[in-house]
C-alpha atoms as a PDB file:
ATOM      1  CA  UNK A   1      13.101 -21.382 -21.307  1.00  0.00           C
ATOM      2  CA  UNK A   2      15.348 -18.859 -19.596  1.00  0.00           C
ATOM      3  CA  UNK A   3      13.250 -15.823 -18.235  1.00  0.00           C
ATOM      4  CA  UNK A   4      14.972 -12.104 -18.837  1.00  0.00           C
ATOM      5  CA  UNK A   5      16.536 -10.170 -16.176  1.00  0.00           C
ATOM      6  CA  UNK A   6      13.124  -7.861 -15.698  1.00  0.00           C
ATOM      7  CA  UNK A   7      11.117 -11.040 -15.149  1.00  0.00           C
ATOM      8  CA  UNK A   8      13.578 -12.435 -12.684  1.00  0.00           C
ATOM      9  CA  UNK A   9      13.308  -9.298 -10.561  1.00  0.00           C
ATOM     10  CA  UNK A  10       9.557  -9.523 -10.568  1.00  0.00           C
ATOM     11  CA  UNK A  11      10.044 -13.240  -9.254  1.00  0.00           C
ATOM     12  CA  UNK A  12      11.734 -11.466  -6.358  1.00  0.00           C
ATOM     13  CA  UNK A  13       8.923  -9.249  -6.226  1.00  0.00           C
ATOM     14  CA  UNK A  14       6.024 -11.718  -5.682  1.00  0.00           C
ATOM     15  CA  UNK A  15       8.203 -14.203  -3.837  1.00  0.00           C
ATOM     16  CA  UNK A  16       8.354 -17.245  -6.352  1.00  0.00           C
ATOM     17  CA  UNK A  17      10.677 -18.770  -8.550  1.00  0.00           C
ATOM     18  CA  UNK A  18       9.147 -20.859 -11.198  1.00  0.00           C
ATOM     19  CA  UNK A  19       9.737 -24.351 -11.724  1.00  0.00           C
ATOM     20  CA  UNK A  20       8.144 -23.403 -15.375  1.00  0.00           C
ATOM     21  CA  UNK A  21       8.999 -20.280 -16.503  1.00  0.00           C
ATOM     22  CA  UNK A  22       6.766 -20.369 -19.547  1.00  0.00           C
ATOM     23  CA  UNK A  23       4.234 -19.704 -16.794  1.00  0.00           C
ATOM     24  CA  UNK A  24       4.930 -16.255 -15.874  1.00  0.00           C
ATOM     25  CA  UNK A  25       5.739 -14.826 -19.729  1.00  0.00           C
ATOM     26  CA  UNK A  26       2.785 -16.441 -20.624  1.00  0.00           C
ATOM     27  CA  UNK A  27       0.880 -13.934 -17.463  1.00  0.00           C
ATOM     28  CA  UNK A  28       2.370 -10.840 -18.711  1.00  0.00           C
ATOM     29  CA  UNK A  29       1.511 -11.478 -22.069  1.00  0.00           C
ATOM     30  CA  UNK A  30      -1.176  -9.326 -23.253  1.00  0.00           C
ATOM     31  CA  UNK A  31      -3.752 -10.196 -25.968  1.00  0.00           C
ATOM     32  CA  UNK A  32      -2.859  -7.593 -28.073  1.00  0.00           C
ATOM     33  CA  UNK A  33       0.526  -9.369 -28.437  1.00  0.00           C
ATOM     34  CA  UNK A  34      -0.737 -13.074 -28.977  1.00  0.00           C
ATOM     35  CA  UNK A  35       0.197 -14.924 -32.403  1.00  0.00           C
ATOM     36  CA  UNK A  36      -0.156 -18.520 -32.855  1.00  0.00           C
ATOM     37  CA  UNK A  37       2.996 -18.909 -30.968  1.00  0.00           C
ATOM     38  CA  UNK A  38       2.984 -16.934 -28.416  1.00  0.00           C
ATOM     39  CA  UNK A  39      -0.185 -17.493 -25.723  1.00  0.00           C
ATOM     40  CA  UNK A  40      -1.906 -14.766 -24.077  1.00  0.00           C
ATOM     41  CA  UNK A  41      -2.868 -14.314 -20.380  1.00  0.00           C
ATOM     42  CA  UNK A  42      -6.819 -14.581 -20.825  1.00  0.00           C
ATOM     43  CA  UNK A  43      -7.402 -18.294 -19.585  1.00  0.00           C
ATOM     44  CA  UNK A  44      -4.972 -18.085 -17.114  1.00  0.00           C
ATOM     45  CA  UNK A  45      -7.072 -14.789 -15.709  1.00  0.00           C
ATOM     46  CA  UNK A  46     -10.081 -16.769 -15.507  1.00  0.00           C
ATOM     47  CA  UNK A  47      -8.488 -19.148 -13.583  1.00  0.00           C
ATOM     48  CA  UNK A  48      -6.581 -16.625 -11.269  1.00  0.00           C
ATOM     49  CA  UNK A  49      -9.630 -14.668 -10.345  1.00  0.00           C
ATOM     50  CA  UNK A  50     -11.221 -17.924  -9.384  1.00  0.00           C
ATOM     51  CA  UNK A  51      -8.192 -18.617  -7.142  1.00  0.00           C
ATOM     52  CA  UNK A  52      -8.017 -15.306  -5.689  1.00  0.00           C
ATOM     53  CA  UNK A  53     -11.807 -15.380  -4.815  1.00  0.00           C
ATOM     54  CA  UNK A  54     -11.387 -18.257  -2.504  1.00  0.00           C
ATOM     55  CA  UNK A  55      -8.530 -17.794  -0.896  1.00  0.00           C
ATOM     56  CA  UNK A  56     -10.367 -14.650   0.211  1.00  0.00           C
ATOM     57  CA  UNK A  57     -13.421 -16.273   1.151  1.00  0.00           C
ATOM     58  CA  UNK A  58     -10.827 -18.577   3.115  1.00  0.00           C
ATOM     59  CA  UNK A  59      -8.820 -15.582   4.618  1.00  0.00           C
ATOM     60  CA  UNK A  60     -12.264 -13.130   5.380  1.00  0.00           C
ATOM     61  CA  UNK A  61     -13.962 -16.269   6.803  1.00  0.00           C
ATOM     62  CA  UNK A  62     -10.917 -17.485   9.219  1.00  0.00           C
ATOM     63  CA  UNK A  63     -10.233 -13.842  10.169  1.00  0.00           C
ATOM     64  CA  UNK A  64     -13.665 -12.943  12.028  1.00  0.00           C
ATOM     65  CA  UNK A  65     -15.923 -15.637  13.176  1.00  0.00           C
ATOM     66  CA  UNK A  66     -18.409 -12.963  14.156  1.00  0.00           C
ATOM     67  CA  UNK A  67     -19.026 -11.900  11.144  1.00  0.00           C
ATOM     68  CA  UNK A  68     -22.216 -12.726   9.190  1.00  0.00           C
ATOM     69  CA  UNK A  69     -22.464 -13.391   5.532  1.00  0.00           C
ATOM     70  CA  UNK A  70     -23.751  -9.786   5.242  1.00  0.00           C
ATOM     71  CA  UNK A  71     -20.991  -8.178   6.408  1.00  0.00           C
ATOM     72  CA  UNK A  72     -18.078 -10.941   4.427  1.00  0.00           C
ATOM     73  CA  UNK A  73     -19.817 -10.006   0.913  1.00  0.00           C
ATOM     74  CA  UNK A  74     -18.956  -6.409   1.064  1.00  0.00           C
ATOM     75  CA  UNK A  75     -15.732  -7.304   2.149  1.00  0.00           C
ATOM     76  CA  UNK A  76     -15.018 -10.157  -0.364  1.00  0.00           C
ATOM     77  CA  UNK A  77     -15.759  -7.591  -3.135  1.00  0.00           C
ATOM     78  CA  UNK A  78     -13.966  -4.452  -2.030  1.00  0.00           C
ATOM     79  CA  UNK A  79     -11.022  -6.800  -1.590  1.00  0.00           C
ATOM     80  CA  UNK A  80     -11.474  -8.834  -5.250  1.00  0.00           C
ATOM     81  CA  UNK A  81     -12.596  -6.003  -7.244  1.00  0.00           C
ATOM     82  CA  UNK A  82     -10.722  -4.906 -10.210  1.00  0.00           C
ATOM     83  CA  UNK A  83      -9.526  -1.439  -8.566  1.00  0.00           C
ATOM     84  CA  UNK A  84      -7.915  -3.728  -5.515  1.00  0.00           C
ATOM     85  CA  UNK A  85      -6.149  -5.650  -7.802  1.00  0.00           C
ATOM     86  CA  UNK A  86      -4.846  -2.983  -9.965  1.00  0.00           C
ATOM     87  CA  UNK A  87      -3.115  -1.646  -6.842  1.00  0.00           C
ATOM     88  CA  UNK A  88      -1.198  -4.604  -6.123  1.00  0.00           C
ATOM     89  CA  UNK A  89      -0.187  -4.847  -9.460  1.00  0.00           C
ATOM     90  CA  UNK A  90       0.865  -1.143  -8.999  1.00  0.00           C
ATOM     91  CA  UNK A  91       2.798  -2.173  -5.621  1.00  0.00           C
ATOM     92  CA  UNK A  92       4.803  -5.301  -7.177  1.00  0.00           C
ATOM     93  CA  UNK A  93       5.724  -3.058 -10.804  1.00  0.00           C
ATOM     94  CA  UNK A  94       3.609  -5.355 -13.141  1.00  0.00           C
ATOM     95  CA  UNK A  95       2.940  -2.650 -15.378  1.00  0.00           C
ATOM     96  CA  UNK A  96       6.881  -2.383 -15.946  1.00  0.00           C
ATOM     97  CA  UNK A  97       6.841  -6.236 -17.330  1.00  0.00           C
ATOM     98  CA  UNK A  98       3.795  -6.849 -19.183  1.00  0.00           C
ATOM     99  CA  UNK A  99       4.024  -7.158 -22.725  1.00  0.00           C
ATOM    100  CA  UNK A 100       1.665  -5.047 -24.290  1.00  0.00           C
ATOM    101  CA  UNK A 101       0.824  -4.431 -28.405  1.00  0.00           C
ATOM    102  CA  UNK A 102       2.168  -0.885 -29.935  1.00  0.00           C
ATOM    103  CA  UNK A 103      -1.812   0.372 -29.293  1.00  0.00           C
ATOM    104  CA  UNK A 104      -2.221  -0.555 -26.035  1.00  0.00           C
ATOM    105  CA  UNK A 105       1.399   0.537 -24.868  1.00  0.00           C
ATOM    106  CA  UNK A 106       0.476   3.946 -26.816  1.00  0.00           C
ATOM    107  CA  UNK A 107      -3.147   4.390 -24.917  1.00  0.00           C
ATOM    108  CA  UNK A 108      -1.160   3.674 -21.857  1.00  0.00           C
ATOM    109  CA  UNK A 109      -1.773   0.132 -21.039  1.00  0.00           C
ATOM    110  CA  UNK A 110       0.280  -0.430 -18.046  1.00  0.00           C
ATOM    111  CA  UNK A 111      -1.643   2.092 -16.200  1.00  0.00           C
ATOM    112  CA  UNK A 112      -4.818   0.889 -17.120  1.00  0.00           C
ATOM    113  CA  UNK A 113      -7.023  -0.491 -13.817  1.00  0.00           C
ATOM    114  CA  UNK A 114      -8.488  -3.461 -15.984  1.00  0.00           C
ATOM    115  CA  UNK A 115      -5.475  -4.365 -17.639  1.00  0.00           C
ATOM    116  CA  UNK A 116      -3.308  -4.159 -14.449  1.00  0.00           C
ATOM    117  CA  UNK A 117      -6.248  -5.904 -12.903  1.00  0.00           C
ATOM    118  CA  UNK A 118      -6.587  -9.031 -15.209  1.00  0.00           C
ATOM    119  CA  UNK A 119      -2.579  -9.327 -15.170  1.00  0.00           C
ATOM    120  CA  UNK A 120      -2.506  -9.876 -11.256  1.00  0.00           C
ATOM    121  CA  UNK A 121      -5.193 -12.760 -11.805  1.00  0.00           C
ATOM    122  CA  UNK A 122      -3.266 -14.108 -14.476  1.00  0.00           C
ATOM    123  CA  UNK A 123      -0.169 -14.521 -12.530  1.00  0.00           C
ATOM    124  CA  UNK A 124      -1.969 -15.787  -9.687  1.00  0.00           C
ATOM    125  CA  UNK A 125      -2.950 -18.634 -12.107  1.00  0.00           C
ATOM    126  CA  UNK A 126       0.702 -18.748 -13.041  1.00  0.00           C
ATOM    127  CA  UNK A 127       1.535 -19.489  -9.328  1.00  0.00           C
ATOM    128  CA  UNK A 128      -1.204 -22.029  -8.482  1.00  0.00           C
ATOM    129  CA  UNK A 129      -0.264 -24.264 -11.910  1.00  0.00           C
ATOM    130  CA  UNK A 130       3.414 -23.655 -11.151  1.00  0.00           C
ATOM    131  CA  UNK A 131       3.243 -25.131  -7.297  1.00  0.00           C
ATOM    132  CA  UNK A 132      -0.009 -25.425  -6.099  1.00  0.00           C
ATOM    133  CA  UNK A 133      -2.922 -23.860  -4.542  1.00  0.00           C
ATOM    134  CA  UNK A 134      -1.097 -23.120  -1.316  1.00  0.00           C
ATOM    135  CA  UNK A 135       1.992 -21.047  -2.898  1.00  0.00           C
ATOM    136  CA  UNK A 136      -0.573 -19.388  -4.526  1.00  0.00           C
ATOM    137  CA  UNK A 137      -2.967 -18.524  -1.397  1.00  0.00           C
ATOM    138  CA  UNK A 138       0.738 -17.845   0.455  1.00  0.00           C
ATOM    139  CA  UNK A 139       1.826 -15.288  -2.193  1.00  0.00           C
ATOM    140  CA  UNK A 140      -1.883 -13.140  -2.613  1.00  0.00           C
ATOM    141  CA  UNK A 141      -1.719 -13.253   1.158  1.00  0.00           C
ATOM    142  CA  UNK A 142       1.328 -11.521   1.212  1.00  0.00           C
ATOM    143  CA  UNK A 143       0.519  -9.300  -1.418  1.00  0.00           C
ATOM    144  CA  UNK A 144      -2.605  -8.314  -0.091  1.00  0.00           C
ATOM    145  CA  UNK A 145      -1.215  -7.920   3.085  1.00  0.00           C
ATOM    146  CA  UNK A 146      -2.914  -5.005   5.350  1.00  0.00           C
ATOM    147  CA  UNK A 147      -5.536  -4.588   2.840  1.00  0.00           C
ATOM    148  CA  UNK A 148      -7.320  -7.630   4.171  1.00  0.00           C
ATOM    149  CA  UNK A 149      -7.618  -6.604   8.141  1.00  0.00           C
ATOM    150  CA  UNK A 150      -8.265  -3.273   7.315  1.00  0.00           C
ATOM    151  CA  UNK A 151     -11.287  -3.605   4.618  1.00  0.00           C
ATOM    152  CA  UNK A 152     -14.016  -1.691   5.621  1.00  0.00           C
ATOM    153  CA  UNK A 153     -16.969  -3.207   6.979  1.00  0.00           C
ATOM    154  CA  UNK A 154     -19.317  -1.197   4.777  1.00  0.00           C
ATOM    155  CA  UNK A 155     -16.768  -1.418   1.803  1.00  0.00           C
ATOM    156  CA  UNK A 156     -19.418  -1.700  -0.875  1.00  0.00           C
ATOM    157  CA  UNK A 157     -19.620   0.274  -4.042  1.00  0.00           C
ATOM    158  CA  UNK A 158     -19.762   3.556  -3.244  1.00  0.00           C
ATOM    159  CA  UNK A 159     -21.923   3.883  -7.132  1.00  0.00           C
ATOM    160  CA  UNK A 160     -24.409   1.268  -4.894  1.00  0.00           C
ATOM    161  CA  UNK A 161     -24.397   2.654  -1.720  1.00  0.00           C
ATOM    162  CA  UNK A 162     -25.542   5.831  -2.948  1.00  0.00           C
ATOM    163  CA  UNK A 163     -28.380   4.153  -4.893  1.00  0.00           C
ATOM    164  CA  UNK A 164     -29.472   2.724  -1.752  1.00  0.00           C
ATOM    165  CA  UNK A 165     -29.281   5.486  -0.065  1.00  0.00           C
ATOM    166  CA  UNK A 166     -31.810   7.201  -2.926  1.00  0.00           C
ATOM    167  CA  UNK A 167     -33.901   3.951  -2.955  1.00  0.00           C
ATOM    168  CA  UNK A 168     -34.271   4.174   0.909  1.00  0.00           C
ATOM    169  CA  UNK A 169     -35.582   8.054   0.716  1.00  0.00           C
ATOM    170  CA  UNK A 170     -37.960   6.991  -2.123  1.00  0.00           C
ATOM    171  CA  UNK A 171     -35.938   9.364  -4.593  1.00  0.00           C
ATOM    172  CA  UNK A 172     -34.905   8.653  -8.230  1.00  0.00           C
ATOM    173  CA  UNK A 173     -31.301   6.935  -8.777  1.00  0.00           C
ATOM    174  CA  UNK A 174     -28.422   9.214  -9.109  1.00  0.00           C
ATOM    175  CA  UNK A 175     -27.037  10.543 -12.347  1.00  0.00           C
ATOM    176  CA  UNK A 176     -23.478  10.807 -13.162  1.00  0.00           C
ATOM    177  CA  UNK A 177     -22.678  13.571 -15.823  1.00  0.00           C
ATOM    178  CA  UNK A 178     -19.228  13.981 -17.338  1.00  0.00           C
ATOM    179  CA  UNK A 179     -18.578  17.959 -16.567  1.00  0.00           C
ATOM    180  CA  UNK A 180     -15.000  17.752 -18.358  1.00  0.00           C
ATOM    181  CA  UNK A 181     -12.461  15.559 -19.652  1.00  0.00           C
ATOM    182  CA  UNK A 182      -8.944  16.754 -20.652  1.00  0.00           C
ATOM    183  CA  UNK A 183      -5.786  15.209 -21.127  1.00  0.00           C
ATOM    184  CA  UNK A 184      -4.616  13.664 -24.236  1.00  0.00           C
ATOM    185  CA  UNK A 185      -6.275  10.582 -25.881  1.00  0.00           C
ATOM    186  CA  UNK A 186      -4.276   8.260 -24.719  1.00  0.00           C
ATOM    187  CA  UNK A 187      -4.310   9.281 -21.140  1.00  0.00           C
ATOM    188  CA  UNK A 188      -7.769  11.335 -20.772  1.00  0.00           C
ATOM    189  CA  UNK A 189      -8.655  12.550 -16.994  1.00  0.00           C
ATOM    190  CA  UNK A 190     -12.841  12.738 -16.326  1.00  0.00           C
ATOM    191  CA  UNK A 191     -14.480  15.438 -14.171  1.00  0.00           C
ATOM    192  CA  UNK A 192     -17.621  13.707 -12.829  1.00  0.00           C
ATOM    193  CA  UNK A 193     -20.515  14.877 -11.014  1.00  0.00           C
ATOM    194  CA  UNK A 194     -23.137  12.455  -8.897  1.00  0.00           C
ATOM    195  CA  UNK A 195     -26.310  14.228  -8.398  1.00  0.00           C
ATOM    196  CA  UNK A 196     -29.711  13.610  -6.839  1.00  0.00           C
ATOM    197  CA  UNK A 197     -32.620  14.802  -7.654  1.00  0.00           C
ATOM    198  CA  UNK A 198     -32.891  17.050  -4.159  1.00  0.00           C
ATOM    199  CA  UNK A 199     -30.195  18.931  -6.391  1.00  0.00           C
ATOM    200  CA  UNK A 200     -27.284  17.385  -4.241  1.00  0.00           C
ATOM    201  CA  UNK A 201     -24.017  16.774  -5.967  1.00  0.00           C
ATOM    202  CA  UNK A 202     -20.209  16.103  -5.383  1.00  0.00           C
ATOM    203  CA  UNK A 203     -17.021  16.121  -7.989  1.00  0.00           C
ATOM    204  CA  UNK A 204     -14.693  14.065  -8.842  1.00  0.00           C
ATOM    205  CA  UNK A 205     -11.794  13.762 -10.872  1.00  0.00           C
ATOM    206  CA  UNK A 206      -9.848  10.254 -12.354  1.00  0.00           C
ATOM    207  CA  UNK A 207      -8.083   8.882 -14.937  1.00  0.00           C
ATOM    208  CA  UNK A 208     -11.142   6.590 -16.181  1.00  0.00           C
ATOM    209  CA  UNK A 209     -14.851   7.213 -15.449  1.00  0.00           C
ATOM    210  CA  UNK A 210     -15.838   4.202 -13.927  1.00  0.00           C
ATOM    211  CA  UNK A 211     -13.042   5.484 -10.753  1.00  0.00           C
ATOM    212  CA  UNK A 212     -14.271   9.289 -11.202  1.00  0.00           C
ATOM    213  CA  UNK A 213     -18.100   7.589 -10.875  1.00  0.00           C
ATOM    214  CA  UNK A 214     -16.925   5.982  -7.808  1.00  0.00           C
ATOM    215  CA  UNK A 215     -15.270   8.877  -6.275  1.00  0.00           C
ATOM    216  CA  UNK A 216     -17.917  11.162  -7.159  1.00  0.00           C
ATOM    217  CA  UNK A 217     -20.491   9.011  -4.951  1.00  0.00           C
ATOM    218  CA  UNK A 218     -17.781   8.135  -2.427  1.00  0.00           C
ATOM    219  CA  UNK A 219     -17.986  11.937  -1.850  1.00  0.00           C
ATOM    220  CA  UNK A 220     -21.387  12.687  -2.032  1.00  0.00           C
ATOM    221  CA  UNK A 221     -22.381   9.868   0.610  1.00  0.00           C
ATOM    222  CA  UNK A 222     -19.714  11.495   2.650  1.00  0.00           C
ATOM    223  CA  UNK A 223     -21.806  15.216   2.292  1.00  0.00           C
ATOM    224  CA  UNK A 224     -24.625  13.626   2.743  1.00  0.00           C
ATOM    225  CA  UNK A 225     -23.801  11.742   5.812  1.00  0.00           C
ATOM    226  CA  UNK A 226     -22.099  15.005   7.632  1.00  0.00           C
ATOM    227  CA  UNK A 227     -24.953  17.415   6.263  1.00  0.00           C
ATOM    228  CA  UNK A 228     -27.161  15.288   9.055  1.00  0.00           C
END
């Protein structure tokens, strides 16, 4: 099968051609626009986020032989995580070529994290059944790029670190109320606040509340740290 002229740029994008093309329209194909003859991207995420995971392992192992598994497992998940992903989807347009049903192109699909997220796995499966485990470890390498030397050492969830940090002062866990939400249904923005108990709280702002949980404990740690 010949691959459209959108698809063919995206090749460009992510560096490979496809031997089969089927591959990479079957990894932009949504669920919400399967039939019985036309396959959706779900196996091949399952696949791709195994592939990702090691050649991560691989890359966070090689890279820093000091390291101890402590300080890799933060890493491996900051790096893996659905938000990461998302954002390289963002980088390479992936949004612009997925093929998406009328109600998830009207909720605003391609800007969805999990969506965007499962799609970059699902073309990394596309890659490694296309040519092999090493075009595929050579293309998320590329795509990853910076993101891998410059992970933070304590990149953990910031939703977890600030449990931790609760657990650690014998306090109860943190509570995350929704303050506001506007924006229309299909694209709704979340006002978040974390508080403690001690009556401590930060804000936060995003277009899903799982990220405005995250930011809103991101910042508190952050008051919390320079209130010392």
């Amino acid at each position: 099968m010949k691959l459209s002229a959108e698809l063919k740029e995206f090749e460009t994008r992510i560096g490979h051609v496809f031997a089969n093309p089927a591959l990479l329209t079957r990894a932009v194909t949504h669920a919400s626009m399967s039939s019985p003859t036309r396959e959706d991207n779900q196996r091949l995420e399952f696949l791709g986020d195994r592939v990702l995971g090691l050649v991560m392992a691989e890359a966070l192992f090689a890279g820093d032989a000091s390291a101890t598994e402590g300080q890799m497992a933060p890493r491996f998940n900051a790096l893996v995580r659905k938000e990461a992903c998302a954002d390289v989807a963002r980088d390479i347009g992936l949004g612009e070529v997925l093929r998406l049903g009328r109600s998830e192109m009207v909720s605003g699909g391609r800007r969805k994290n999990a969506l965007l997220g499962d799609a970059v796995e699902a073309v990394i499966a596309a890659v490694y059944l296309d040519a092999g485990f090493a075009a595929a470890r050579d293309m998320i390498l590329r795509l990853w790029g910076a993101r891998i030397g410059q992970v933070e050492e304590d990149a953990r969830d910031a939703k977890t670190a600030l449990q931790e940090w609760a657990q650690a002062r014998k306090m109860a866990p943190p509570r995350y109320v929704e303050t506001q939400r506007s924006g229309p249904d299909h694209a709704p923005v979340f006002t978040i606040a974390a508080r403690l108990d001690t009556g401590a709280q930060a804000l936060a702002t995003a277009g899903s509340k799982r990220q405005a949980e995250q930011a809103a404990a991101k910042a508190l740690l952050a008051d919390l740290e320079n209130s010392k």
